[in-house]
N, C-alpha and C. Protein backbone atom coordinates (compact mmCIF):
# COMPACT_ATOMS: atom_id res chain seq x y z
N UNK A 1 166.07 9.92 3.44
CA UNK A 1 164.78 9.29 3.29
C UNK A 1 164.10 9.84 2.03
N UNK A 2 163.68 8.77 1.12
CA UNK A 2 162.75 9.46 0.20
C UNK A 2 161.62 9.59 0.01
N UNK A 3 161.05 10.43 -0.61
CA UNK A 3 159.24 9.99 -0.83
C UNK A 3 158.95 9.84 -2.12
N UNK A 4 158.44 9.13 -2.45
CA UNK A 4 157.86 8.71 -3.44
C UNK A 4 156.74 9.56 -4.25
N UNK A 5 156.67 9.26 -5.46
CA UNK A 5 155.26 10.13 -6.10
C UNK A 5 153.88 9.79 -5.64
N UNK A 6 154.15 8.34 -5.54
CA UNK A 6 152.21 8.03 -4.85
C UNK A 6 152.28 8.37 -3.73
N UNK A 7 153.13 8.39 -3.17
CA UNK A 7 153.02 9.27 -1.73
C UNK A 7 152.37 10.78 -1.22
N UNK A 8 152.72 11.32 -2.24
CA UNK A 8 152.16 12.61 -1.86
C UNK A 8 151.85 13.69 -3.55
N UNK A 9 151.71 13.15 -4.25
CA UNK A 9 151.30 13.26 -5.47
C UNK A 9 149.43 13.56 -5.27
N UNK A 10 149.00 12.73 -4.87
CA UNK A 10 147.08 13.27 -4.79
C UNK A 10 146.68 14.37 -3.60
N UNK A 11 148.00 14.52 -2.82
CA UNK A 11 147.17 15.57 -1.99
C UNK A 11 148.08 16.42 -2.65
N UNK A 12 149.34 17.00 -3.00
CA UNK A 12 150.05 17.79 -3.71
C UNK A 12 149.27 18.18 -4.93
N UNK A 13 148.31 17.56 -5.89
CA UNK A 13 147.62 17.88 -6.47
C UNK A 13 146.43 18.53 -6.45
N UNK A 14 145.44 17.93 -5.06
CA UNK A 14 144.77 18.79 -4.39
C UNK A 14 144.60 19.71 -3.73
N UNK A 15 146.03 20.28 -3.33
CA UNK A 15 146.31 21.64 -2.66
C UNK A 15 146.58 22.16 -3.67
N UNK A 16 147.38 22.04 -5.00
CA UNK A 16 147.64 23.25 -5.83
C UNK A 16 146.33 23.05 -7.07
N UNK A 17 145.38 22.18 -6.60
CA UNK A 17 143.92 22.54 -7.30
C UNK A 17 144.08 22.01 -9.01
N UNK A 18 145.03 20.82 -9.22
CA UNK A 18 145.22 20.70 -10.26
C UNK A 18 144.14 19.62 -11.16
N UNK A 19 143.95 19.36 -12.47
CA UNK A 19 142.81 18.25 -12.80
C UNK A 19 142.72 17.52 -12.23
N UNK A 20 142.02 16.77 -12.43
CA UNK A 20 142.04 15.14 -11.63
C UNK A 20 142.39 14.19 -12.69
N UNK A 21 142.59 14.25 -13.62
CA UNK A 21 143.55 13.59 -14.93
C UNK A 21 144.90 14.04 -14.92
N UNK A 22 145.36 14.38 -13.88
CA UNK A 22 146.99 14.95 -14.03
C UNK A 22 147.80 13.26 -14.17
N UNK A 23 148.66 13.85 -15.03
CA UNK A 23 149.48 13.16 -15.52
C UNK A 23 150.69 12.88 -14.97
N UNK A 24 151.43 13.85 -14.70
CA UNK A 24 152.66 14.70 -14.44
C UNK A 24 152.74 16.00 -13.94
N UNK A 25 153.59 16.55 -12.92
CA UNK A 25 153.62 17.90 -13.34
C UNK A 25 155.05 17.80 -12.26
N UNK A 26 155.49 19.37 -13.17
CA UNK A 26 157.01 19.83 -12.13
C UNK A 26 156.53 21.25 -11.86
N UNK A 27 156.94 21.09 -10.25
CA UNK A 27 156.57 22.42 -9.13
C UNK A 27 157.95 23.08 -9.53
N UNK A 28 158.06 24.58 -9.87
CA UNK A 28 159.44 25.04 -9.84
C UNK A 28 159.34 25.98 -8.75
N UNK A 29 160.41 25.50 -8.05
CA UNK A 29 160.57 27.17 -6.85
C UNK A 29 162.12 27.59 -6.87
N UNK A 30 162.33 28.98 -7.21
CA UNK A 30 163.49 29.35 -7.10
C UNK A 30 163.27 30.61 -6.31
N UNK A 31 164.21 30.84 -5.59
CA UNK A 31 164.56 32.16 -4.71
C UNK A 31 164.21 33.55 -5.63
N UNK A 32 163.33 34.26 -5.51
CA UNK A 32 163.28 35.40 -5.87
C UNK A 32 162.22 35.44 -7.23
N UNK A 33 161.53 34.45 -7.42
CA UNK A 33 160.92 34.13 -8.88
C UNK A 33 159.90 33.70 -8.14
N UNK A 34 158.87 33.85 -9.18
CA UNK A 34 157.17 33.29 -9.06
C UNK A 34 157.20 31.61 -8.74
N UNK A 35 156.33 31.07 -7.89
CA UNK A 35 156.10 29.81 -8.31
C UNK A 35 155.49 29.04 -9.08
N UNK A 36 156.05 28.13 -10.19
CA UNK A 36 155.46 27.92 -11.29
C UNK A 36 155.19 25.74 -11.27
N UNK A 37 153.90 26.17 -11.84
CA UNK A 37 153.78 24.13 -11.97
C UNK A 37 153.20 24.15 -13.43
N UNK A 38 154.28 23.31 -13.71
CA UNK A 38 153.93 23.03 -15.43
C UNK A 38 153.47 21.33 -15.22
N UNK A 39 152.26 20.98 -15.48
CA UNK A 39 151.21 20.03 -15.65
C UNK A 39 150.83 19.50 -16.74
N UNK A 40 151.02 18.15 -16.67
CA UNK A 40 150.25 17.23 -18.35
C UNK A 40 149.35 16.69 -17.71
N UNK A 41 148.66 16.57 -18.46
CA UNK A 41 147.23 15.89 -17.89
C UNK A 41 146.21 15.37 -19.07
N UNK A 42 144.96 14.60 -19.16
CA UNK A 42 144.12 14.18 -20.23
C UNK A 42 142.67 15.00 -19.81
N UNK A 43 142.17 15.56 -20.71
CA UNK A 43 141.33 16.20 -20.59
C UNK A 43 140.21 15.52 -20.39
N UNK A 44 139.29 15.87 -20.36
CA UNK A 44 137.98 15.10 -19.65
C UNK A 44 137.12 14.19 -21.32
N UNK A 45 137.45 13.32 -21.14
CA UNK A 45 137.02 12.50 -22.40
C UNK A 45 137.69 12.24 -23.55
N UNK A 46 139.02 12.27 -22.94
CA UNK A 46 140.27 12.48 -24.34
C UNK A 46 141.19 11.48 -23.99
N UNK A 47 141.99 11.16 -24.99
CA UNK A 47 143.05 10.41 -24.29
C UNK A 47 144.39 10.97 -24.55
N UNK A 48 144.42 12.13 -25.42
CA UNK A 48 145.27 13.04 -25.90
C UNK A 48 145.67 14.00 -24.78
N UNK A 49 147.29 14.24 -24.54
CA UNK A 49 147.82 14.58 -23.43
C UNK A 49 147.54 16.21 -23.64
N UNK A 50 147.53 16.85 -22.66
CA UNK A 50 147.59 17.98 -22.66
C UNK A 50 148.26 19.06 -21.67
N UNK A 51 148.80 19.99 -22.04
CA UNK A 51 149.89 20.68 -21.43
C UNK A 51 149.70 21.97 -20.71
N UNK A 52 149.85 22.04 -19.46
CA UNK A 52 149.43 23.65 -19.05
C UNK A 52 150.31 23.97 -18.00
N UNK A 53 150.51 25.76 -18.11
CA UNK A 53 151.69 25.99 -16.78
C UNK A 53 150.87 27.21 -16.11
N UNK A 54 151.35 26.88 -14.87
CA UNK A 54 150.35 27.91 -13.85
C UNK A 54 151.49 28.43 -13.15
N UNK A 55 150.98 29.59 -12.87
CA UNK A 55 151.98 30.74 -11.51
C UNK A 55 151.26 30.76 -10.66
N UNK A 56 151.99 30.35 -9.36
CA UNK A 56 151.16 30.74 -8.32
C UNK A 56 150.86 31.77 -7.49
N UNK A 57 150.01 32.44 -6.95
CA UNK A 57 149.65 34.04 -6.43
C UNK A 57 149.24 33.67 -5.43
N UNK A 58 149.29 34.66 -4.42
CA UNK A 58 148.92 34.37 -3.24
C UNK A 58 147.34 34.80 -3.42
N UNK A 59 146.64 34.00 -2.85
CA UNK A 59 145.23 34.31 -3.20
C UNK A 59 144.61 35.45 -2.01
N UNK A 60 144.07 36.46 -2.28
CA UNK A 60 143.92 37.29 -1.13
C UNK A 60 142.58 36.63 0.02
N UNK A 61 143.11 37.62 1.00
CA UNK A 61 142.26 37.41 1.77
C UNK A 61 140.45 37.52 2.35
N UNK A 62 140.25 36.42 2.45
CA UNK A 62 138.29 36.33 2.48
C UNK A 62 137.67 36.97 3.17
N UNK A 63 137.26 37.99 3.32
CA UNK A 63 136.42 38.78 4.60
C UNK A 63 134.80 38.69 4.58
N UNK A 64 134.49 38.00 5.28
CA UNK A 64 132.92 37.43 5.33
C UNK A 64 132.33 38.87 6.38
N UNK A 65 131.32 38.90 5.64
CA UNK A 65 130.57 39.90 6.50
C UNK A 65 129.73 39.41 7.64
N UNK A 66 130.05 40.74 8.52
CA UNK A 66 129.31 40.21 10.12
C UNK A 66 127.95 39.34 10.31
N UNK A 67 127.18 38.14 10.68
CA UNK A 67 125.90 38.10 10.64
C UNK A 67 125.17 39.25 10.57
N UNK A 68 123.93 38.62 10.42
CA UNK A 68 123.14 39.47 10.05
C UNK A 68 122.38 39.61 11.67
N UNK A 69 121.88 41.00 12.12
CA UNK A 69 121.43 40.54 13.48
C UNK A 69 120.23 40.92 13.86
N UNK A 70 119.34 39.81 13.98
CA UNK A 70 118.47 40.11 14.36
C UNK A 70 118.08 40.93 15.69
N UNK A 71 117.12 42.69 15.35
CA UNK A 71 116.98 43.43 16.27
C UNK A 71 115.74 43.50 17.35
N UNK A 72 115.16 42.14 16.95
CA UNK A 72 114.19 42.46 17.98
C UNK A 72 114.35 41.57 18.66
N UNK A 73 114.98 40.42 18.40
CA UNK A 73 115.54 38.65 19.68
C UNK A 73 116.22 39.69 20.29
N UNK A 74 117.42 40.57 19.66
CA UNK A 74 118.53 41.49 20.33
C UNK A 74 117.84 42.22 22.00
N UNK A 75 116.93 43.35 21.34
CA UNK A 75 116.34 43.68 22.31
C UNK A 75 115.37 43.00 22.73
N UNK A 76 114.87 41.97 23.04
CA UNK A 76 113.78 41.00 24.12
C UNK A 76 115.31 40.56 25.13
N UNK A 77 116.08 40.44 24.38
CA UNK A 77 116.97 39.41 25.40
C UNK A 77 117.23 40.95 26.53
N UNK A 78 117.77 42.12 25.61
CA UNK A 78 117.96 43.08 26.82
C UNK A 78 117.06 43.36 27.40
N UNK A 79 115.72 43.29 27.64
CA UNK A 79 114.64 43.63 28.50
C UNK A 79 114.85 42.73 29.33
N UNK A 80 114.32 41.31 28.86
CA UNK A 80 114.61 40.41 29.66
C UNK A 80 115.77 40.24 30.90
N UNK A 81 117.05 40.85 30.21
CA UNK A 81 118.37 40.75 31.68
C UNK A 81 117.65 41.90 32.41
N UNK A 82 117.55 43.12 32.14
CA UNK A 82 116.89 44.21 33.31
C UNK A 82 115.90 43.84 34.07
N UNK A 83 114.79 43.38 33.32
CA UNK A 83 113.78 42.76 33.81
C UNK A 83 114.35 42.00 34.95
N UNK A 84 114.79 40.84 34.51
CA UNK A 84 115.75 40.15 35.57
C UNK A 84 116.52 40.12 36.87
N UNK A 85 117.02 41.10 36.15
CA UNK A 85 117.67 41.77 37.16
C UNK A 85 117.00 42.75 38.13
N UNK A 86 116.27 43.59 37.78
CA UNK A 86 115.25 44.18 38.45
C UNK A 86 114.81 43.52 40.08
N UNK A 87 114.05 42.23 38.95
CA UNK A 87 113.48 41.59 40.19
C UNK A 87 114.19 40.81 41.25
N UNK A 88 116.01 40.70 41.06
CA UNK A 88 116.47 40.29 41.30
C UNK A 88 117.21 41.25 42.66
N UNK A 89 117.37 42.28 42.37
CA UNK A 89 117.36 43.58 42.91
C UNK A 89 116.32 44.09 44.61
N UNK A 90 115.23 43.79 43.52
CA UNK A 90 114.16 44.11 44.52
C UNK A 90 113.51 42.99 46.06
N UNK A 91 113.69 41.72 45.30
CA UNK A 91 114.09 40.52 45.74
C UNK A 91 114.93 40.57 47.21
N UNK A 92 115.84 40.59 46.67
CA UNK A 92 116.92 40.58 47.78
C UNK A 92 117.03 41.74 48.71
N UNK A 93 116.96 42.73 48.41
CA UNK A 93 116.72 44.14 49.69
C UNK A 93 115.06 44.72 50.20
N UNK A 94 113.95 44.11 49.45
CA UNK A 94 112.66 44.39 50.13
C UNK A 94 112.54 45.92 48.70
N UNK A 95 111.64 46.16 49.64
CA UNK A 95 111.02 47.47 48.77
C UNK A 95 112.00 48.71 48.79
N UNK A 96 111.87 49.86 47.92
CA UNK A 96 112.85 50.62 47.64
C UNK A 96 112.53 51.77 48.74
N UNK A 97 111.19 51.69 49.21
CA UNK A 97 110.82 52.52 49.76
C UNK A 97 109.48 51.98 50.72
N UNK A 98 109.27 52.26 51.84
CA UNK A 98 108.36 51.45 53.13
C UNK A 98 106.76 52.21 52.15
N UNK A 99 106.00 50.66 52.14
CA UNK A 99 104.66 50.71 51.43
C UNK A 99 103.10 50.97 52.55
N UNK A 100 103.98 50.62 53.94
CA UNK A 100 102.82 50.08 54.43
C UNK A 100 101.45 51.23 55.54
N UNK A 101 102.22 52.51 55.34
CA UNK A 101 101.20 53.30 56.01
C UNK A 101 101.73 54.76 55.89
N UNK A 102 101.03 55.62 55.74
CA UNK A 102 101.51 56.99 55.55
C UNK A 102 102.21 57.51 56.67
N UNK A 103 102.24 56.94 57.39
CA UNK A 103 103.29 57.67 58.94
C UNK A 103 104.90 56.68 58.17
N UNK A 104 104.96 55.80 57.78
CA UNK A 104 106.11 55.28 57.62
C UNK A 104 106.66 55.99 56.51
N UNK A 105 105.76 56.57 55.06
CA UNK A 105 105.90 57.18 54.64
C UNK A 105 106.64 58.70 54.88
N UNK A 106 106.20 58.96 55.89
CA UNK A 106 106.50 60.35 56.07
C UNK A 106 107.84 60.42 56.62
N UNK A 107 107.82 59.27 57.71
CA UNK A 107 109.74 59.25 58.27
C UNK A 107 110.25 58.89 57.00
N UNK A 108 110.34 58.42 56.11
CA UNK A 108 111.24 58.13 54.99
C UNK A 108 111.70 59.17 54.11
N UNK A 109 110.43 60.03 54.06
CA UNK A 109 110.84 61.19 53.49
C UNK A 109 111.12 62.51 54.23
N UNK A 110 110.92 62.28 55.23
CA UNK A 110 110.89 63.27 56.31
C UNK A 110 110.42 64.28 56.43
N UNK A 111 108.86 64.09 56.45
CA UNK A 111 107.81 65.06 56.32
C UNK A 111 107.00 65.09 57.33
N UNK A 112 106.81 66.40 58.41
CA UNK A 112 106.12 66.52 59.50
C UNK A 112 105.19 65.93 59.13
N UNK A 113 104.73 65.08 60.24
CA UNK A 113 103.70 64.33 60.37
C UNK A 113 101.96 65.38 60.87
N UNK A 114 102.45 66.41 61.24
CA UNK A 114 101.27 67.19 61.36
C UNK A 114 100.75 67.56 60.59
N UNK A 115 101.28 67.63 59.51
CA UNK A 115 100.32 68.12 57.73
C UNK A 115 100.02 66.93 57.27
N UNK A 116 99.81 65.62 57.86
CA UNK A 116 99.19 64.60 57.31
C UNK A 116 98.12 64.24 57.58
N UNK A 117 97.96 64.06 58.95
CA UNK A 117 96.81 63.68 59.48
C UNK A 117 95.72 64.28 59.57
């Protein structure tokens, strides 16, 4: 099966980033050698051909730095889960400790009731 040049000629050109007046060009790949594309093409307002050869390099790798983070949304949101949770806590099992009269008080902590009254 063959392929043709209009076939894959404009995206083959757009992956190896070549003019957009390309003319021609031959991709060379050989085992153990650089990859090379030698390109004719018309320069931008010319009609005069022009000749250029490129090696290809592996282009290194992009490392974008972490967002930027905002520290005070950061901590509202952590108040907010404790907070949350808190009441979520307290909610569901009653009070941490009996509120309602100093004798209940005192069995909880277990404090003779004769030094209270």
């Amino acid at each position: 099966m063959a392929i043709m040049s209009h076939q894959i000629g404009k995206a083959l050109c757009d992956a190896l980033q070549l003019p957009k007046q390309t003319r021609s060009f031959v991709l060379r790949v050989e085992t153990g050698n650089i990859v090379s594309v030698e390109c004719e093409y018309y320069p931008e307002g010319s009609f005069v051909a022009a000749l250029a050869e490129y090696e290809l390099v592996r282009k290194p790798e992009v490392k974008t730095a972490p967002a930027e983070m905002n520290f005070d949304a950061w901590m509202r949101d952590r108040i907010d889960a404790a907070h949350a949770a808190y009441m979520a806590r307290h909610k569901r099992g009653g009070q941490a400790y009996p509120q309602n009269s100093i004798v209940e008080l005192a069995r909880y902590f277990s404090v003779p009731l004769e030094g209270i009254r």
